[in-house]
PDB file of N, CA and C in Angstrom:
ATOM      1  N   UNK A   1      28.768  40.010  22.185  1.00  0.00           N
ATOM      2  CA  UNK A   1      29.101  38.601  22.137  1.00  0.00           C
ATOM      3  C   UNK A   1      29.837  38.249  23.438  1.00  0.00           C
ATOM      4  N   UNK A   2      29.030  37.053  24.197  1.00  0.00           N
ATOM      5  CA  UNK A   2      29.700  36.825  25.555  1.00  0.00           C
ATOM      6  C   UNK A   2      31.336  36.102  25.142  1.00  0.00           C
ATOM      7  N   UNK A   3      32.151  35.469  25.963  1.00  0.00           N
ATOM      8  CA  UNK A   3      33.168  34.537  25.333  1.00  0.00           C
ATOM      9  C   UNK A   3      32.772  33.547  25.410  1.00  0.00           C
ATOM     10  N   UNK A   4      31.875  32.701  26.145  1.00  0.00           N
ATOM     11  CA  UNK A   4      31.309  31.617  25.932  1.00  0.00           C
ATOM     12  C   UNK A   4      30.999  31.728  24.388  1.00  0.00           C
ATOM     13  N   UNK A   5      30.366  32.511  23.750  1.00  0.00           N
ATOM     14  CA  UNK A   5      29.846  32.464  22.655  1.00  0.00           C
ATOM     15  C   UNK A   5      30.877  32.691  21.250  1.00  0.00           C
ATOM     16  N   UNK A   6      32.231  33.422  22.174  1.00  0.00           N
ATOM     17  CA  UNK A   6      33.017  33.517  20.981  1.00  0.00           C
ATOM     18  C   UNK A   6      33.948  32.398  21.069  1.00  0.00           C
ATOM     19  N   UNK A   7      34.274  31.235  22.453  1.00  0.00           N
ATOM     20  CA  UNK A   7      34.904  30.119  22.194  1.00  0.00           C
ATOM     21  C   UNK A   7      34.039  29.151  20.926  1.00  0.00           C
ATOM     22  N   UNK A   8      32.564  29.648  21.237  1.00  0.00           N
ATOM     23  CA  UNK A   8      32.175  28.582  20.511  1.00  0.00           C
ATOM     24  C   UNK A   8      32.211  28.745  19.066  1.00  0.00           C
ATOM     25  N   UNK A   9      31.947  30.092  18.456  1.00  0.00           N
ATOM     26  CA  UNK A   9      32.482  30.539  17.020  1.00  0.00           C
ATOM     27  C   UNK A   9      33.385  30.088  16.626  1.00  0.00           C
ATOM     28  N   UNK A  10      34.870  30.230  17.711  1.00  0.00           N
ATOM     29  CA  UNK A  10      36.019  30.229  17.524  1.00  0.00           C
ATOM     30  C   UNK A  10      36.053  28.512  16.959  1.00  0.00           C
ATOM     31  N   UNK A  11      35.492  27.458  17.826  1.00  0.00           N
ATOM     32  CA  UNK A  11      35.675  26.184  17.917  1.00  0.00           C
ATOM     33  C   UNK A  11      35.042  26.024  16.061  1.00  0.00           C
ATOM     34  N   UNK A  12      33.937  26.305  16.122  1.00  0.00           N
ATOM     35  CA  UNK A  12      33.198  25.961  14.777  1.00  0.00           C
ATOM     36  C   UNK A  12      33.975  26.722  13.707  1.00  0.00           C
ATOM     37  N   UNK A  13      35.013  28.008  13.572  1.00  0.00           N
ATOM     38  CA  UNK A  13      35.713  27.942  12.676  1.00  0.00           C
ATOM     39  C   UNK A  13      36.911  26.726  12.365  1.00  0.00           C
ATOM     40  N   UNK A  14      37.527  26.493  13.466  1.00  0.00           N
ATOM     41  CA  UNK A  14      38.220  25.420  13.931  1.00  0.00           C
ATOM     42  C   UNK A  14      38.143  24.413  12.738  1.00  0.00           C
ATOM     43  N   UNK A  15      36.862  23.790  13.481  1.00  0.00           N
ATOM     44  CA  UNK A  15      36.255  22.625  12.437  1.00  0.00           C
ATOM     45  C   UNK A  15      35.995  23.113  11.401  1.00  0.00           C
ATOM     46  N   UNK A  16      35.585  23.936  10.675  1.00  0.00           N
ATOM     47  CA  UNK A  16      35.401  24.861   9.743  1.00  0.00           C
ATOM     48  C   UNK A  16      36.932  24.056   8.778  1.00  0.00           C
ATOM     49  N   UNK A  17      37.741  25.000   9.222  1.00  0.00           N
ATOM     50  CA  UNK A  17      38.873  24.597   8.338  1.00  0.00           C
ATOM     51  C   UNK A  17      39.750  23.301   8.590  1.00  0.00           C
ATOM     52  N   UNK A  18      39.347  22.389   9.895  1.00  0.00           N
ATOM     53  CA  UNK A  18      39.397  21.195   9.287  1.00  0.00           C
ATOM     54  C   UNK A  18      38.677  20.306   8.538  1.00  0.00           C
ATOM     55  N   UNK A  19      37.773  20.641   8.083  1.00  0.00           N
ATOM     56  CA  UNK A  19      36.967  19.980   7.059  1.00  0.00           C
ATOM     57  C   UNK A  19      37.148  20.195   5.797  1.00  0.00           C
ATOM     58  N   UNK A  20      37.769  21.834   5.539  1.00  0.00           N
ATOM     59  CA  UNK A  20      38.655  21.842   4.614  1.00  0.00           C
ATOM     60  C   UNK A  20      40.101  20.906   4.483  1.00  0.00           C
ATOM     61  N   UNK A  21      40.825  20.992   5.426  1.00  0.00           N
ATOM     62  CA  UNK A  21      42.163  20.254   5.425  1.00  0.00           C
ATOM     63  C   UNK A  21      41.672  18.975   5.219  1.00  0.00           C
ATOM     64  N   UNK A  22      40.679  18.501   5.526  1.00  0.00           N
ATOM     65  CA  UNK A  22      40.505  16.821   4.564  1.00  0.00           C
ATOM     66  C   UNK A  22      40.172  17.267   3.114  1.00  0.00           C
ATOM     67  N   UNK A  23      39.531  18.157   2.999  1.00  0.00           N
ATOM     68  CA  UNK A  23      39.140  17.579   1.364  1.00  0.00           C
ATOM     69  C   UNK A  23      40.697  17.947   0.900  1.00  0.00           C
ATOM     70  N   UNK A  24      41.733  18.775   1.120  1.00  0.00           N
ATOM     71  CA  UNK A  24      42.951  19.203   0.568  1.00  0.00           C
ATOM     72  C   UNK A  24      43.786  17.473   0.420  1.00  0.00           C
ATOM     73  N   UNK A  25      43.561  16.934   1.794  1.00  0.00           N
ATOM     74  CA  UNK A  25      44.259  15.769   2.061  1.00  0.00           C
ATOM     75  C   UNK A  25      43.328  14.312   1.090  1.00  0.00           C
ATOM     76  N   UNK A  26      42.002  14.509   0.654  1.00  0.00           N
ATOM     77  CA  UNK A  26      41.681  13.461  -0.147  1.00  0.00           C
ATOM     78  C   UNK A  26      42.246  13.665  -1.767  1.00  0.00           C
ATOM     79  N   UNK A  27      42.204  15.040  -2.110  1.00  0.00           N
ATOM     80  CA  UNK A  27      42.582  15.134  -3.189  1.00  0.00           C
ATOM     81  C   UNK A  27      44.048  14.607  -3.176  1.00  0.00           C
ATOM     82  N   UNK A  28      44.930  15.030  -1.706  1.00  0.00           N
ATOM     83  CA  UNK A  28      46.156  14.187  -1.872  1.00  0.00           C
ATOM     84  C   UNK A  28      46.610  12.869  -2.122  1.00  0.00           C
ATOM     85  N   UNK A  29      45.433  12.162  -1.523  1.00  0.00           N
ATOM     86  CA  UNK A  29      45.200  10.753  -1.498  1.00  0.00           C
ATOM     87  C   UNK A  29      44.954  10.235  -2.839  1.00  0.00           C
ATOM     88  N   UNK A  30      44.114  11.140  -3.294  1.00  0.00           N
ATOM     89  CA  UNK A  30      43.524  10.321  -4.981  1.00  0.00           C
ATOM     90  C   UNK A  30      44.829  10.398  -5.632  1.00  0.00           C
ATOM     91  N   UNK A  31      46.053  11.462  -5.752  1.00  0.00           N
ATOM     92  CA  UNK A  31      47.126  11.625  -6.324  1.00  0.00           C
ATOM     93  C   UNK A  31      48.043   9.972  -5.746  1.00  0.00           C
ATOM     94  N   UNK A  32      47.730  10.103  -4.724  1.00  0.00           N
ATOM     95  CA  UNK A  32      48.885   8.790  -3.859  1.00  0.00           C
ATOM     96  C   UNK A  32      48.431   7.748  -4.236  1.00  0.00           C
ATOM     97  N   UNK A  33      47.179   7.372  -4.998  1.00  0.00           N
ATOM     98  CA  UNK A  33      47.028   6.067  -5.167  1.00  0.00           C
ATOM     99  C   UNK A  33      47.742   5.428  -6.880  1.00  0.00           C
ATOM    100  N   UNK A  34      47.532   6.358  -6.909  1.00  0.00           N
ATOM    101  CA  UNK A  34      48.871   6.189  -8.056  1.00  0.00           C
ATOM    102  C   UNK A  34      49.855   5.512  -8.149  1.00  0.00           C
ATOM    103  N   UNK A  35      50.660   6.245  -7.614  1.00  0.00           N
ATOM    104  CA  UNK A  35      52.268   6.478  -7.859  1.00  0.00           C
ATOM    105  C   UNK A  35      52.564   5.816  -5.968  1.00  0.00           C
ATOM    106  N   UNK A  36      52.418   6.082  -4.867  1.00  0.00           N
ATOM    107  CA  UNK A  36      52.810   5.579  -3.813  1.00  0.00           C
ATOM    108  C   UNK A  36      52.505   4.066  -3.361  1.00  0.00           C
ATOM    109  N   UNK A  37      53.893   3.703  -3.380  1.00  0.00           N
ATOM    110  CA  UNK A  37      53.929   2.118  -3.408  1.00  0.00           C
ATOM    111  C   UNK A  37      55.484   2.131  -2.399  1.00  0.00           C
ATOM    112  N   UNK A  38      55.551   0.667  -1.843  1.00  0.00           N
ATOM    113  CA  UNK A  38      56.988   0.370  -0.919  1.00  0.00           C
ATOM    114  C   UNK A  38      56.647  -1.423  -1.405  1.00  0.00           C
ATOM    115  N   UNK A  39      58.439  -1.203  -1.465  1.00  0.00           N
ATOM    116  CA  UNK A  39      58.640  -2.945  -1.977  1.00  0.00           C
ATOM    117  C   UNK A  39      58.631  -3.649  -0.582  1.00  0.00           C
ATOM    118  N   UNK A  40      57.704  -4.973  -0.656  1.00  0.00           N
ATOM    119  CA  UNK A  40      57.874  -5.929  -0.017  1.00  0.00           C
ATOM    120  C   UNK A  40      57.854  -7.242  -0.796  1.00  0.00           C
ATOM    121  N   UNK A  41      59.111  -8.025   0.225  1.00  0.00           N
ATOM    122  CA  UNK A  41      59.918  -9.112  -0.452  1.00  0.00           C
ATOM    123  C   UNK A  41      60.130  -8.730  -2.195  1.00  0.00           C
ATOM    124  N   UNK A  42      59.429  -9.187  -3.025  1.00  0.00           N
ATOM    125  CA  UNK A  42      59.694  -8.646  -4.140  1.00  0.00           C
ATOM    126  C   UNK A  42      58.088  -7.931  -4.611  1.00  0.00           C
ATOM    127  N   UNK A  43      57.799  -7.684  -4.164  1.00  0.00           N
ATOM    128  CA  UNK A  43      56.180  -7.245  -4.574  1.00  0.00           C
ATOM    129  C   UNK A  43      56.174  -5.353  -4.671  1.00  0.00           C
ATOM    130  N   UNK A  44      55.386  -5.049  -5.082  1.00  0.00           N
ATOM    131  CA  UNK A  44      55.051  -3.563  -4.608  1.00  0.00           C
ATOM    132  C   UNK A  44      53.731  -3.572  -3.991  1.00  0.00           C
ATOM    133  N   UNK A  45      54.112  -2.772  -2.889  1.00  0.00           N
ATOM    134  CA  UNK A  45      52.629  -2.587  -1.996  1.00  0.00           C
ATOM    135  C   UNK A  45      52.117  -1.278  -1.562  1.00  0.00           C
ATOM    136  N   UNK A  46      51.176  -0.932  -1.474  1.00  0.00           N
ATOM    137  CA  UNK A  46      50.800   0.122  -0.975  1.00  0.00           C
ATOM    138  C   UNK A  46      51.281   1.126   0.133  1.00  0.00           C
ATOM    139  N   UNK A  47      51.874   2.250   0.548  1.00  0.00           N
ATOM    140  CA  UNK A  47      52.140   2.679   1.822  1.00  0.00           C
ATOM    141  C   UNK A  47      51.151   2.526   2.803  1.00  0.00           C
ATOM    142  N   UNK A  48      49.925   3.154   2.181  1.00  0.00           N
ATOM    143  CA  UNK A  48      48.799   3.638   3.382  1.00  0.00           C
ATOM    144  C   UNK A  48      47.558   2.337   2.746  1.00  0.00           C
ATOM    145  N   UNK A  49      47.082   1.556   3.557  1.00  0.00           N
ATOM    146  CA  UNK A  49      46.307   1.091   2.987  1.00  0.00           C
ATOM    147  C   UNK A  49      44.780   1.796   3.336  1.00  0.00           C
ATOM    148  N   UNK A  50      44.549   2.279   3.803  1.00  0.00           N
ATOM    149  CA  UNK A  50      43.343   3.225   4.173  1.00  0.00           C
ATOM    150  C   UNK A  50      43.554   4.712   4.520  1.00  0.00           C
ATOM    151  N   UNK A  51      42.378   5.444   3.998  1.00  0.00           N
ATOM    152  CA  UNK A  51      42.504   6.976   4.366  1.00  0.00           C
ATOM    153  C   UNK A  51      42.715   7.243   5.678  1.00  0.00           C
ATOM    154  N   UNK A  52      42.286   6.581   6.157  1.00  0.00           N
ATOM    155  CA  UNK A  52      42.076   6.931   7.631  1.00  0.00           C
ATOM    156  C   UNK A  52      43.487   6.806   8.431  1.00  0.00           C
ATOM    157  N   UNK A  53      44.376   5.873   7.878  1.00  0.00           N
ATOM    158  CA  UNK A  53      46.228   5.965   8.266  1.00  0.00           C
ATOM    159  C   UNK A  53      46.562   7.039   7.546  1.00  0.00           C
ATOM    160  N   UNK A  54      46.216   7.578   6.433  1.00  0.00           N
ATOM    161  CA  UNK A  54      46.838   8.901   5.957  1.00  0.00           C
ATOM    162  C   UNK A  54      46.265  10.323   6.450  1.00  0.00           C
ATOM    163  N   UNK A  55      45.056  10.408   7.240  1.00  0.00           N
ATOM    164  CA  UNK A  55      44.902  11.079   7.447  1.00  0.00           C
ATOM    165  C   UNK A  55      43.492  10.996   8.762  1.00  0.00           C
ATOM    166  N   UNK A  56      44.194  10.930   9.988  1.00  0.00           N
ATOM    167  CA  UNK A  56      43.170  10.812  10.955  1.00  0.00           C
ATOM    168  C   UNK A  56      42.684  11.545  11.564  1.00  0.00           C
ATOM    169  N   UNK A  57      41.114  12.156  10.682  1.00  0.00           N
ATOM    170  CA  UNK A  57      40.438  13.317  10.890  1.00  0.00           C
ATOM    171  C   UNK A  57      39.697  12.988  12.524  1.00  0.00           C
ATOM    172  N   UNK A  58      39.300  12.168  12.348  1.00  0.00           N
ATOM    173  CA  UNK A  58      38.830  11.385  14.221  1.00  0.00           C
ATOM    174  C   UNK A  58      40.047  12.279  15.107  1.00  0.00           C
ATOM    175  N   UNK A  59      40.916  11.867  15.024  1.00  0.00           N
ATOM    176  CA  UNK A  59      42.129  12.130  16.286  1.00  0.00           C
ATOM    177  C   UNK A  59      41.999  13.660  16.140  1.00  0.00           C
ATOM    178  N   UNK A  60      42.415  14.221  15.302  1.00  0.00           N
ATOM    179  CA  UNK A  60      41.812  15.821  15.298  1.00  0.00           C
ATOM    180  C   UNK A  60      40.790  16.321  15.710  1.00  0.00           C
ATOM    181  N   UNK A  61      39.642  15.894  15.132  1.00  0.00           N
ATOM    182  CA  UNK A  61      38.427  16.413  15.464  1.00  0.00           C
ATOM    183  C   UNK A  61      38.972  16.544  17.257  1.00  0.00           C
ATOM    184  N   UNK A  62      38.885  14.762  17.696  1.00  0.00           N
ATOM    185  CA  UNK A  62      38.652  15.128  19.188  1.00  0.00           C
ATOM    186  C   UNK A  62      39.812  16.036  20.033  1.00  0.00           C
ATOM    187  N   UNK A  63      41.079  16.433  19.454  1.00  0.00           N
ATOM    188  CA  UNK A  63      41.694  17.384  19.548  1.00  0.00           C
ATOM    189  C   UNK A  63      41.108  18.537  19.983  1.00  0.00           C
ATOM    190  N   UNK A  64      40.026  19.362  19.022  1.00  0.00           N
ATOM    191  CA  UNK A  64      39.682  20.402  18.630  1.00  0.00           C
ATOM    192  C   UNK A  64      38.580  20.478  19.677  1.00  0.00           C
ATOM    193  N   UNK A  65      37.693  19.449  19.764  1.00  0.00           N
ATOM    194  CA  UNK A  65      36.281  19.278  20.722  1.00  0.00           C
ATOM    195  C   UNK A  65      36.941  19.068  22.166  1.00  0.00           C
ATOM    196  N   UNK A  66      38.216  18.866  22.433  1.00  0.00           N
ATOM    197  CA  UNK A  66      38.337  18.740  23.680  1.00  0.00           C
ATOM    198  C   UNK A  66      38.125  17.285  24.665  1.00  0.00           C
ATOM    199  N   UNK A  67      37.701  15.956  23.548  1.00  0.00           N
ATOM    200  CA  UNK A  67      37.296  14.840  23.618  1.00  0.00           C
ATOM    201  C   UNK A  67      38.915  13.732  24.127  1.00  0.00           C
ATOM    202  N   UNK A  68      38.651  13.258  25.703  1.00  0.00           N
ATOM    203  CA  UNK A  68      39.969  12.531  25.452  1.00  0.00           C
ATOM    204  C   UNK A  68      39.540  11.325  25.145  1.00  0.00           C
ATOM    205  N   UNK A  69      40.722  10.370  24.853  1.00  0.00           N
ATOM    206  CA  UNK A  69      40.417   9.277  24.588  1.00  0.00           C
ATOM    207  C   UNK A  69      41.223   8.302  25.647  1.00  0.00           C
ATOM    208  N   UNK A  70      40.530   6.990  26.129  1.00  0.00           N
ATOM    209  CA  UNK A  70      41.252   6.211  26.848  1.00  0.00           C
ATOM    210  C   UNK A  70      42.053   5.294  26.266  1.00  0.00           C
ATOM    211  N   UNK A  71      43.148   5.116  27.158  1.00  0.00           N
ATOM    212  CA  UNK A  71      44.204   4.293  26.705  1.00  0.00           C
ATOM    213  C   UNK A  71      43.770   2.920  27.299  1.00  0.00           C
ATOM    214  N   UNK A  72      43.835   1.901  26.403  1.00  0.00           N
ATOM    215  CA  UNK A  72      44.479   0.316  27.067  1.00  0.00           C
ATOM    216  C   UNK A  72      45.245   0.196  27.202  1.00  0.00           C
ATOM    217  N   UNK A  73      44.679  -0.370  28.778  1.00  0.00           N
ATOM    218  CA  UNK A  73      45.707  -1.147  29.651  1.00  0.00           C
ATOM    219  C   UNK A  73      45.733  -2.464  29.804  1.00  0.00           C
ATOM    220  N   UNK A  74      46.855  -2.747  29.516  1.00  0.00           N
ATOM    221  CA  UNK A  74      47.453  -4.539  29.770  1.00  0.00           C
ATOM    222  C   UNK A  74      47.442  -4.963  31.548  1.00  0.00           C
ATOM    223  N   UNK A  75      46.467  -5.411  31.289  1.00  0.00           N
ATOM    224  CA  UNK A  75      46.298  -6.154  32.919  1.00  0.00           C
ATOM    225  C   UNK A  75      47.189  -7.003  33.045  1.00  0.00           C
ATOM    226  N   UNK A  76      47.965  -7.551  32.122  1.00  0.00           N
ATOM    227  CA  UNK A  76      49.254  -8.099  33.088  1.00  0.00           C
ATOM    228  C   UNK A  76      50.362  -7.659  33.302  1.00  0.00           C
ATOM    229  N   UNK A  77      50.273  -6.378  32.206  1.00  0.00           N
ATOM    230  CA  UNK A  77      51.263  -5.605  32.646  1.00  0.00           C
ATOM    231  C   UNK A  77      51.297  -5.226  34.251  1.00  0.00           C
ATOM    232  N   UNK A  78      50.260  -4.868  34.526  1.00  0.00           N
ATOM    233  CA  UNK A  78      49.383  -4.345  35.850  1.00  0.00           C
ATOM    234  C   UNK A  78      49.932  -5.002  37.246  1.00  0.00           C
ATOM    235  N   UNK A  79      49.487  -6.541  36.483  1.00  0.00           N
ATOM    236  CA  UNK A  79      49.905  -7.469  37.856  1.00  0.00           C
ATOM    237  C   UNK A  79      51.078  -7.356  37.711  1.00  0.00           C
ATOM    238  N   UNK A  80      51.770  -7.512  36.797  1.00  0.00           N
ATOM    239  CA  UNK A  80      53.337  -7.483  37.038  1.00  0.00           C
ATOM    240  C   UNK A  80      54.333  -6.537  37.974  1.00  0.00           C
ATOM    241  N   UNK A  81      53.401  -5.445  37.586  1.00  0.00           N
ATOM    242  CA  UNK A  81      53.934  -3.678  38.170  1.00  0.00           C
ATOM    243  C   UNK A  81      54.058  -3.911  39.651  1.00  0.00           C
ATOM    244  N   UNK A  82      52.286  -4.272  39.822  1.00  0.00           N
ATOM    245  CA  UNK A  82      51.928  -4.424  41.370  1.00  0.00           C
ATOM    246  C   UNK A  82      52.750  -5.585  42.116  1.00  0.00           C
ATOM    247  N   UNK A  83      53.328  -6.537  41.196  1.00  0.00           N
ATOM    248  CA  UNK A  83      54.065  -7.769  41.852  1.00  0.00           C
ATOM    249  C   UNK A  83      55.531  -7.546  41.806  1.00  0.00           C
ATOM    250  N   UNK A  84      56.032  -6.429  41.088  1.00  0.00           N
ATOM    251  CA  UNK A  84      57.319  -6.078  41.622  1.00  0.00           C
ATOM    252  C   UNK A  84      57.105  -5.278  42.577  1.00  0.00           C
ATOM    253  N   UNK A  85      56.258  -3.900  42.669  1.00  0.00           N
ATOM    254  CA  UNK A  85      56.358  -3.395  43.872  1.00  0.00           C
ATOM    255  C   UNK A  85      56.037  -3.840  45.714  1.00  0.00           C
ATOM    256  N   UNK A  86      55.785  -4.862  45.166  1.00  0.00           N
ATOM    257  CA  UNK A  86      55.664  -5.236  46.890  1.00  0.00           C
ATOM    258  C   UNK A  86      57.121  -6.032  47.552  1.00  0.00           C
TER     259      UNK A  86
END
């Protein structure tokens, strides 16, 4: 086995057991829809309103794959930067 070939094993166990760690984390979720609530004004509301705030398998994955992601930028932040530095 070259290491090219064992990064790539290595990577696909990786994902391997994060695909486990979601199903661990949906079963957590089905428990949280229950019982997890936060008061607003006088109401009760949900903490997480989607799986995807409780558990962001995206941001991992591209963790694991090596995938970056770009940031936005505020172009007026930009001009501003560039218009103090001169």
């Amino acid at each position: 086995m070259t290491i090219s070939e064992y990064e790539l094993r290595l990577k696909v166990y990786r994902l391997k057991k994060l695909d486990e760690q979601e199903l661990i984390h949906q079963q957590a979720w089905a428990n949280w829809q229950i019982q997890a609530t936060k008061t607003q004004g006088k109401k009760e509301v949900p903490v997480y309103r989607k799986f995807q705030d409780f558990f962001p398998k995206d941001k991992f994955e591209n963790e694991i794959l090596g995938v970056k992601t770009e940031s936005k930028v505020d172009k007026n932040l930009l001009r501003l930067m560039k218009k103090a530095n001169e």
